[in-house]
Protein backbone atom coordinates (compact mmCIF):
# COMPACT_ATOMS: atom_id res chain seq x y z
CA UNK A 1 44.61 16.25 19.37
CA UNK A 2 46.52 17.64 16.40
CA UNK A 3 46.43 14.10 14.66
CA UNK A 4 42.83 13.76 14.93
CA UNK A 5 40.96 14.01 11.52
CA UNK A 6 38.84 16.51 11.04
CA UNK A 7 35.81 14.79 10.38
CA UNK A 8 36.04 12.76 13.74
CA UNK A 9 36.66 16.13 15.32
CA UNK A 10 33.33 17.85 13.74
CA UNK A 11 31.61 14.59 15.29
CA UNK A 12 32.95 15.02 19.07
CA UNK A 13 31.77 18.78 18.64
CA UNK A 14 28.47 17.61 17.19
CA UNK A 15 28.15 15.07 20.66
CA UNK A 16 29.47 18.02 23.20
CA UNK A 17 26.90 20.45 22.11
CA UNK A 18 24.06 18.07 21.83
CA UNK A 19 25.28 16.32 25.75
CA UNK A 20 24.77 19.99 27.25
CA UNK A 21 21.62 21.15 25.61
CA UNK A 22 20.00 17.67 26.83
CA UNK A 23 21.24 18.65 30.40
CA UNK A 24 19.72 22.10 30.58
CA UNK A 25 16.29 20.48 29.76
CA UNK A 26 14.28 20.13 32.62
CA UNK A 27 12.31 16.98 33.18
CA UNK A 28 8.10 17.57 32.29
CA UNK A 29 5.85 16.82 35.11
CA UNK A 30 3.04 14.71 33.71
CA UNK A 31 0.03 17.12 33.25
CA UNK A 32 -2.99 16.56 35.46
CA UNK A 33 -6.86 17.27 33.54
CA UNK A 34 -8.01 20.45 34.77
CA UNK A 35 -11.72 21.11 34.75
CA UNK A 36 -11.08 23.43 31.82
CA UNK A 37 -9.83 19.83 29.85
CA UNK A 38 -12.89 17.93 30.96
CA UNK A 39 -15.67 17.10 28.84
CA UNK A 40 -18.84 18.99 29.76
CA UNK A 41 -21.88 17.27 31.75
CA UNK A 42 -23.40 15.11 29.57
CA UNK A 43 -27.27 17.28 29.65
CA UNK A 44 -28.68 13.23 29.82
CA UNK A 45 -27.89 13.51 33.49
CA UNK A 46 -29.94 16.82 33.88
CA UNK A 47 -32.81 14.85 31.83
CA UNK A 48 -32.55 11.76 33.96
CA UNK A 49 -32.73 13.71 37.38
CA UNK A 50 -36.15 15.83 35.63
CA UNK A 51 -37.47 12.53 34.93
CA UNK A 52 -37.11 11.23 38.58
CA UNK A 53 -38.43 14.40 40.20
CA UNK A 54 -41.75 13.63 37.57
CA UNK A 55 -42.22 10.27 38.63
CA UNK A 56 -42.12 11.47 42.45
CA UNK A 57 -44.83 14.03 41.64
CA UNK A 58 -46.78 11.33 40.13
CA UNK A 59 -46.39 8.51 42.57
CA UNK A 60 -47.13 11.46 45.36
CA UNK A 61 -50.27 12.06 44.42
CA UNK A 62 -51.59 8.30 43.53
CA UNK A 63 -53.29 8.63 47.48
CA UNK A 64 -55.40 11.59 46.21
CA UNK A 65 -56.02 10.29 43.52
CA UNK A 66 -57.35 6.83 44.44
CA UNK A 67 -59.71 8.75 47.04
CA UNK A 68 -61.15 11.24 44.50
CA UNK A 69 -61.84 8.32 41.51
CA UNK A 70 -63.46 6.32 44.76
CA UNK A 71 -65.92 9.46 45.63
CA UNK A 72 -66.40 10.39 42.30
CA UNK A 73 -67.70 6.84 41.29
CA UNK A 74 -69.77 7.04 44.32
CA UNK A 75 -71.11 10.67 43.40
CA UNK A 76 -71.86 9.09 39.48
CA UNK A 77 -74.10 6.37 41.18
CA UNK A 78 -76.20 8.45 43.78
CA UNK A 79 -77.00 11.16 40.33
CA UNK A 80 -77.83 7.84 38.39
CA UNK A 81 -80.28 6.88 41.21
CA UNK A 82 -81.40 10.17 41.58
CA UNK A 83 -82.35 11.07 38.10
CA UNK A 84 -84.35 7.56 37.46
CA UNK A 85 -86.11 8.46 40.82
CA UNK A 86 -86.90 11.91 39.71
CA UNK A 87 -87.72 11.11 35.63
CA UNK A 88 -90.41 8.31 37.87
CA UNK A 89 -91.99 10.98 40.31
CA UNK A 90 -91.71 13.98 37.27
CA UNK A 91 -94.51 12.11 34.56
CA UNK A 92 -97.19 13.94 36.14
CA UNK A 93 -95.78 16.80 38.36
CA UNK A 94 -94.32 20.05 36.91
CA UNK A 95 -92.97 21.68 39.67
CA UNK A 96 -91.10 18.28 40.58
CA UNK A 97 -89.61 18.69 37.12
CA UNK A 98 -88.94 22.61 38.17
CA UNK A 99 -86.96 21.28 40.77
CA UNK A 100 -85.22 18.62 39.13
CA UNK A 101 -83.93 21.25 36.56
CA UNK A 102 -82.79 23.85 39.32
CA UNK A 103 -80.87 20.95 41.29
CA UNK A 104 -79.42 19.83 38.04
CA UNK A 105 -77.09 22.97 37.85
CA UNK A 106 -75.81 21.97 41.54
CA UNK A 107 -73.22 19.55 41.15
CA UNK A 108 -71.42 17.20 44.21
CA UNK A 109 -68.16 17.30 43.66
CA UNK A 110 -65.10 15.33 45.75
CA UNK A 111 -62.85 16.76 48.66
CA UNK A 112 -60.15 19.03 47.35
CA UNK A 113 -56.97 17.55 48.45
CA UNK A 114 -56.06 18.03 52.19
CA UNK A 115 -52.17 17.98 53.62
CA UNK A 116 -52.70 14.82 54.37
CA UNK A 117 -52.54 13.32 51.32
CA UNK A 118 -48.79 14.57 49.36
CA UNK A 119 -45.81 14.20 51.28
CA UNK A 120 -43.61 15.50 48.39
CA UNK A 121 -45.84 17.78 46.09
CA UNK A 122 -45.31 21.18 47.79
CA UNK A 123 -41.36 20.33 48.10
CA UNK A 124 -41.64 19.38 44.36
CA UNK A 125 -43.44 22.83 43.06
CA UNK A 126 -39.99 24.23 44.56
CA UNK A 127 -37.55 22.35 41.99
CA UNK A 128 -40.88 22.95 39.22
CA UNK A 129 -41.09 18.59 39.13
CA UNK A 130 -43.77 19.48 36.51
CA UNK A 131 -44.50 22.33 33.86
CA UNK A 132 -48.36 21.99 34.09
CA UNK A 133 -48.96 21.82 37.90
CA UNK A 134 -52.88 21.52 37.29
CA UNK A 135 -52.74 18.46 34.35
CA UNK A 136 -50.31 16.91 36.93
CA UNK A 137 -53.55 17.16 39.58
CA UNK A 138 -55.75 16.49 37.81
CA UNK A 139 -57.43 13.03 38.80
CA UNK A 140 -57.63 10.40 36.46
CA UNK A 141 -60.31 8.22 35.62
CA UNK A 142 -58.88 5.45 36.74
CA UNK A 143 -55.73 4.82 38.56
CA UNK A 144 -53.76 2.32 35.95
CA UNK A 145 -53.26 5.59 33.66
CA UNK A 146 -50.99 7.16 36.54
CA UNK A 147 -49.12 4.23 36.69
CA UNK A 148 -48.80 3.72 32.86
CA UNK A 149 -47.45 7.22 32.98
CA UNK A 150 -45.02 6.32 35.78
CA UNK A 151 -43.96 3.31 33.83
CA UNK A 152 -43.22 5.11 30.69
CA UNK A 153 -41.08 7.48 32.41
CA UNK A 154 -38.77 4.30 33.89
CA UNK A 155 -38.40 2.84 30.93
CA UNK A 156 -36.99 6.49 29.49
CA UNK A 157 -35.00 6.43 32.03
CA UNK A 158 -33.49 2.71 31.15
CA UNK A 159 -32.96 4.22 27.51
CA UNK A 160 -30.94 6.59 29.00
CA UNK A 161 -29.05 4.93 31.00
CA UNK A 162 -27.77 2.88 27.78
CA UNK A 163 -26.71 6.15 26.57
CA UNK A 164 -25.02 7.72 29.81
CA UNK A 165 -23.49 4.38 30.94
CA UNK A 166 -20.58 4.18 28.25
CA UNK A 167 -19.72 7.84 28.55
CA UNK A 168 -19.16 7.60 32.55
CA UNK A 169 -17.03 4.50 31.85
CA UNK A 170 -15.19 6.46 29.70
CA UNK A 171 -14.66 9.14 32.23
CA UNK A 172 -13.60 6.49 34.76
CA UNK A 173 -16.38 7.07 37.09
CA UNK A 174 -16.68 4.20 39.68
CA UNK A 175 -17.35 0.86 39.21
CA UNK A 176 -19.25 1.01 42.01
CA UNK A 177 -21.31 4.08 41.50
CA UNK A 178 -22.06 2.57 38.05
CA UNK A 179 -23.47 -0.11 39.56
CA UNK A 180 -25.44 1.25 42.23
CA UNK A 181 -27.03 3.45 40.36
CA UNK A 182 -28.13 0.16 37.62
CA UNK A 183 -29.50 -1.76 41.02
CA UNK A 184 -31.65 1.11 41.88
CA UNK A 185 -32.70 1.67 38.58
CA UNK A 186 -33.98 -1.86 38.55
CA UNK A 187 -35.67 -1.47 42.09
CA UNK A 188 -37.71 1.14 40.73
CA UNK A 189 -38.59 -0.20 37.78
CA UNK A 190 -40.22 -3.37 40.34
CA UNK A 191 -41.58 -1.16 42.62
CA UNK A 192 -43.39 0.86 39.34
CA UNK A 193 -44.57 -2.62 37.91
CA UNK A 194 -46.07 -3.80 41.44
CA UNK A 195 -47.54 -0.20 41.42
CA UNK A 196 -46.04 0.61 44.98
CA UNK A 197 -46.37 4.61 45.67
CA UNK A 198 -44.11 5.05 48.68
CA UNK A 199 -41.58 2.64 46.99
CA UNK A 200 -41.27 4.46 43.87
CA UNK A 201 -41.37 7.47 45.47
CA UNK A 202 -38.36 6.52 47.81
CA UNK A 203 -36.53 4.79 45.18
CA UNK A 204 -36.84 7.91 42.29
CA UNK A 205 -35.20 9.86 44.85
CA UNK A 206 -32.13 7.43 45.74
CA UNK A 207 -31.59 7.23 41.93
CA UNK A 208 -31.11 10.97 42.26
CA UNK A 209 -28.67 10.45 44.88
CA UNK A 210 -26.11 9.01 42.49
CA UNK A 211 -26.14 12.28 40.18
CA UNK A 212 -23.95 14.15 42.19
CA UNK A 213 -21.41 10.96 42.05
CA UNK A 214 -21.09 11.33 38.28
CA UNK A 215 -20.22 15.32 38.11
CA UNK A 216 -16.74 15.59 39.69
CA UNK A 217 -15.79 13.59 36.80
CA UNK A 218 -17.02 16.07 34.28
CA UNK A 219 -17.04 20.06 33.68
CA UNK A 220 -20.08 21.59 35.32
CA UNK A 221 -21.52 24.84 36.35
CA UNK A 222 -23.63 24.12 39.76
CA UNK A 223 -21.21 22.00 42.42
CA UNK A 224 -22.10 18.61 43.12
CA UNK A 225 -23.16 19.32 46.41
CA UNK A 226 -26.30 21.34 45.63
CA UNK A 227 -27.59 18.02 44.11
CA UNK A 228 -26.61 16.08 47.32
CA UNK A 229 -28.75 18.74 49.17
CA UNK A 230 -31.63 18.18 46.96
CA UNK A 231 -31.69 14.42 47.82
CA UNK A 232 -31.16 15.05 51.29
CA UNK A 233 -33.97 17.04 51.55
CA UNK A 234 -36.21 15.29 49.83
CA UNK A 235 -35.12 11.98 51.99
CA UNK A 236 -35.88 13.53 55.16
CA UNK A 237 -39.25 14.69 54.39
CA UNK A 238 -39.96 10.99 53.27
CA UNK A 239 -38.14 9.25 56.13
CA UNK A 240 -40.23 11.48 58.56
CA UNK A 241 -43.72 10.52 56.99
CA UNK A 242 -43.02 7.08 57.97
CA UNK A 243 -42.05 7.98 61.41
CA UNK A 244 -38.56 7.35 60.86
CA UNK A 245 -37.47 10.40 62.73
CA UNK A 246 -33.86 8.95 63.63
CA UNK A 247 -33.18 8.46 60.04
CA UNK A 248 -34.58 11.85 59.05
CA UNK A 249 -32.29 13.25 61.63
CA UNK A 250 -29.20 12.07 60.32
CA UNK A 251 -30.29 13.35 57.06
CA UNK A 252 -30.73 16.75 58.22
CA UNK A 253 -26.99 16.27 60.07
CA UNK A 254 -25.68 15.88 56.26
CA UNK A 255 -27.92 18.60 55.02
CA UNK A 256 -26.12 21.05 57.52
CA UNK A 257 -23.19 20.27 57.13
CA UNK A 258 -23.08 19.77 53.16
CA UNK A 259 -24.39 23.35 53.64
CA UNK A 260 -21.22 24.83 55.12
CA UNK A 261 -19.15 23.66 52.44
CA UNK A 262 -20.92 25.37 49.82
CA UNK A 263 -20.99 28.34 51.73
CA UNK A 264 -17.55 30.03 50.62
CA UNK A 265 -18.63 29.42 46.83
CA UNK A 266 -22.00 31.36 47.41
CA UNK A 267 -20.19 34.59 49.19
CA UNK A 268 -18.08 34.62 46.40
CA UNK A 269 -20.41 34.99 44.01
CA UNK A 270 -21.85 37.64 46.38
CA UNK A 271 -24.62 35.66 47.36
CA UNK A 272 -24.14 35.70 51.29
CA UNK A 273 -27.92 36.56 51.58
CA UNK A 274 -29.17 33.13 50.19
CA UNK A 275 -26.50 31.51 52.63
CA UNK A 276 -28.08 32.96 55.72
CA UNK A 277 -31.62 32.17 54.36
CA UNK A 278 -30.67 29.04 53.79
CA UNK A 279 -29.10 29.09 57.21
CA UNK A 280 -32.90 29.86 58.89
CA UNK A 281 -34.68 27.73 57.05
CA UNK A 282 -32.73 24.57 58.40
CA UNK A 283 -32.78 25.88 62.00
CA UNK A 284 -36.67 26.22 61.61
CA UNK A 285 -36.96 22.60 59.91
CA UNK A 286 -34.88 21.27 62.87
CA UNK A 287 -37.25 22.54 65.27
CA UNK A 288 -40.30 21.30 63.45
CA UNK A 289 -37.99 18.50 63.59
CA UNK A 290 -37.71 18.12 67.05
CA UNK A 291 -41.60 18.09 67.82
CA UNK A 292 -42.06 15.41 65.37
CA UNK A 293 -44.93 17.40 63.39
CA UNK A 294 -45.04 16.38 59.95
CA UNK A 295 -47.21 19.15 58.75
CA UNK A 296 -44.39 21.86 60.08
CA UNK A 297 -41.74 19.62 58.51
CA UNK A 298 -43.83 19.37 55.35
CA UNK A 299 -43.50 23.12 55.01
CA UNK A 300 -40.05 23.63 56.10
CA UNK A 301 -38.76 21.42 53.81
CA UNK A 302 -40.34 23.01 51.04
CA UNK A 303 -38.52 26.42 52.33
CA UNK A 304 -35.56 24.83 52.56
CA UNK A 305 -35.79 23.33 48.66
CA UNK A 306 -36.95 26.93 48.11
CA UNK A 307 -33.31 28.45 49.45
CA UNK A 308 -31.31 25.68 47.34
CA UNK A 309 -32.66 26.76 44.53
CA UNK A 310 -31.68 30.55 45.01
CA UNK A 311 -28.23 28.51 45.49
CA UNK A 312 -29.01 27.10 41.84
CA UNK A 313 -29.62 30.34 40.51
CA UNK A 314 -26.78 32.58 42.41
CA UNK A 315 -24.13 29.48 41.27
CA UNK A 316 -25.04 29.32 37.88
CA UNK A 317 -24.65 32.88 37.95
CA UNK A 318 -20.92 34.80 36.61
CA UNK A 319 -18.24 36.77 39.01
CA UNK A 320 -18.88 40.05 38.82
């Protein structure tokens, strides 16, 4: 050792101290994305899923519609008649022109809307589908400008889309999910054009289905499954107006238990009560359930979209 030089003993020093410091490293563990790292919810999906719940509205109340521009053409027909008849027998008879002006401030009008006609509307007003509840009722003159309206709103959707599509590919979202969601997209957009109310109706609400798909791939607020219950609820209602009770059953199987696993999250935002409403209100729609009366399950869906949207709120809500 004496003989070495000392610059090739500075170097062996140099490679000792350097060979232990690398050993006491430990090796790094690849970092996994926590929500905290993920990108927020894109607000597009938010728009997309307001934009299906409007076109639901719409399409639900194209049956009401049709009947109240058919008696109100009717009504405009029999005054026409009437007030050529009465002008005719009026020339020479003043108290047949007294009673032509005191019917004249009596004025048929058509049937209010009955139960019969909305499968969806009273669910709807729950989630607040639309901002001005009576413009949304009120009939038009003719049934093409619903549809133009419905039409407008799928093709804002399909502008969407183009912008949402890239940043879920981005995220890695599902090939699959990308594309079911584009295929149902498309089936609304034919049922819309062929102007087919329980179609669009059915279809606007399976396009909301895939919402819930995108968010675990993103940060969000609400969990995923409130969204799931949402469409779950709005599928049975629709499954049961067609008599499609085995079908509506199996969505009300989901709905409970999608329910439970939310559960924990709601009592820990101290919000046990809307649990055990929620809780009531699916008991009570499965016995409505059970006697096959749509009019009970009508109205115990709508409670039911009422107590996931205390979920909304009490979620969205911080730990105190």
């Amino acid at each position: 050792m004496k003989n070495l030089k000392p610059h090739i003993l500075f170097i062996m020093i140099l490679l000792i101290t350097f060979s232990a410091a690398s050993c006491s490293k430990k090796p790094q563990k690849p970092s996994s994305k926590s929500e905290n790292q993920q990108k927020p919810l894109p607000k597009i999906v938010e728009e997309i899923e307001k934009d299906a719940l409007k076109i639901m509205y719409a399409a639900d109340m194209v049956p009401y519609f049709q009947r109240v521009i058919i008696e109100q053409k009717k009504i405009e027909e029999k005054e026409k008649i009437e007030k050529i008849q009465m002008e005719i027998a009026s020339k020479d008879n003043k108290d047949q022109k007294k009673k032509e002006d005191s019917s004249s401030n009596i004025k048929e009008k058509p049937k209010p809307k009955t139960i019969e006609e909305s499968i969806l509307t009273e669910l709807l007003k729950k989630e607040k589908a639309s901002s001005d509840e009576n413009q949304a009722e009120k009939p038009p003159k003719d049934i093409t400008e619903t549809w133009k309206k419905i039409n407008t709103i799928i093709v804002g959707i399909h502008n969407k889309w183009n912008i949402l599509e890239p940043q879920l590919t981005q995220q890695n979202v599902s090939l699959d999910i990308i594309t079911g969601f584009e295929e149902t997209l498309d089936r609304l957009t034919k049922h819309g054009i062929e102007q087919n109310y329980f179609g669009t109706m059915t279809t606007a609400n399976m396009l909301t289905s895939y919402l819930p798909k995108f968010m675990p791939y993103f940060k969000k607020e609400i969990p995923p499954t409130v969204y799931t219950l949402k469409y779950l609820t709005r599928n049975m209602v629709l499954q049961a107006a067609i008599g499609n009770y085995t079908d509506a059953q199996k969505s009300l199987n989901q709905i409970k238990e999608q329910g439970q696993t939310i559960k924990s999250e709601l009592i820990e935002k101290k919000a046990k009560s809307t649990a055990d409403k929620f809780d009531a209100s699916v008991t009570n729609l499965q016995k409505a359930l059970d006697k096959k009366d749509i009019h009970l399950i009508k109205i115990n869906t709508s409670i039911v979209m009422k107590n996931i949207m205390l979920m909304v709120d009490d979620l969205g809500k911080p730990v105190s």
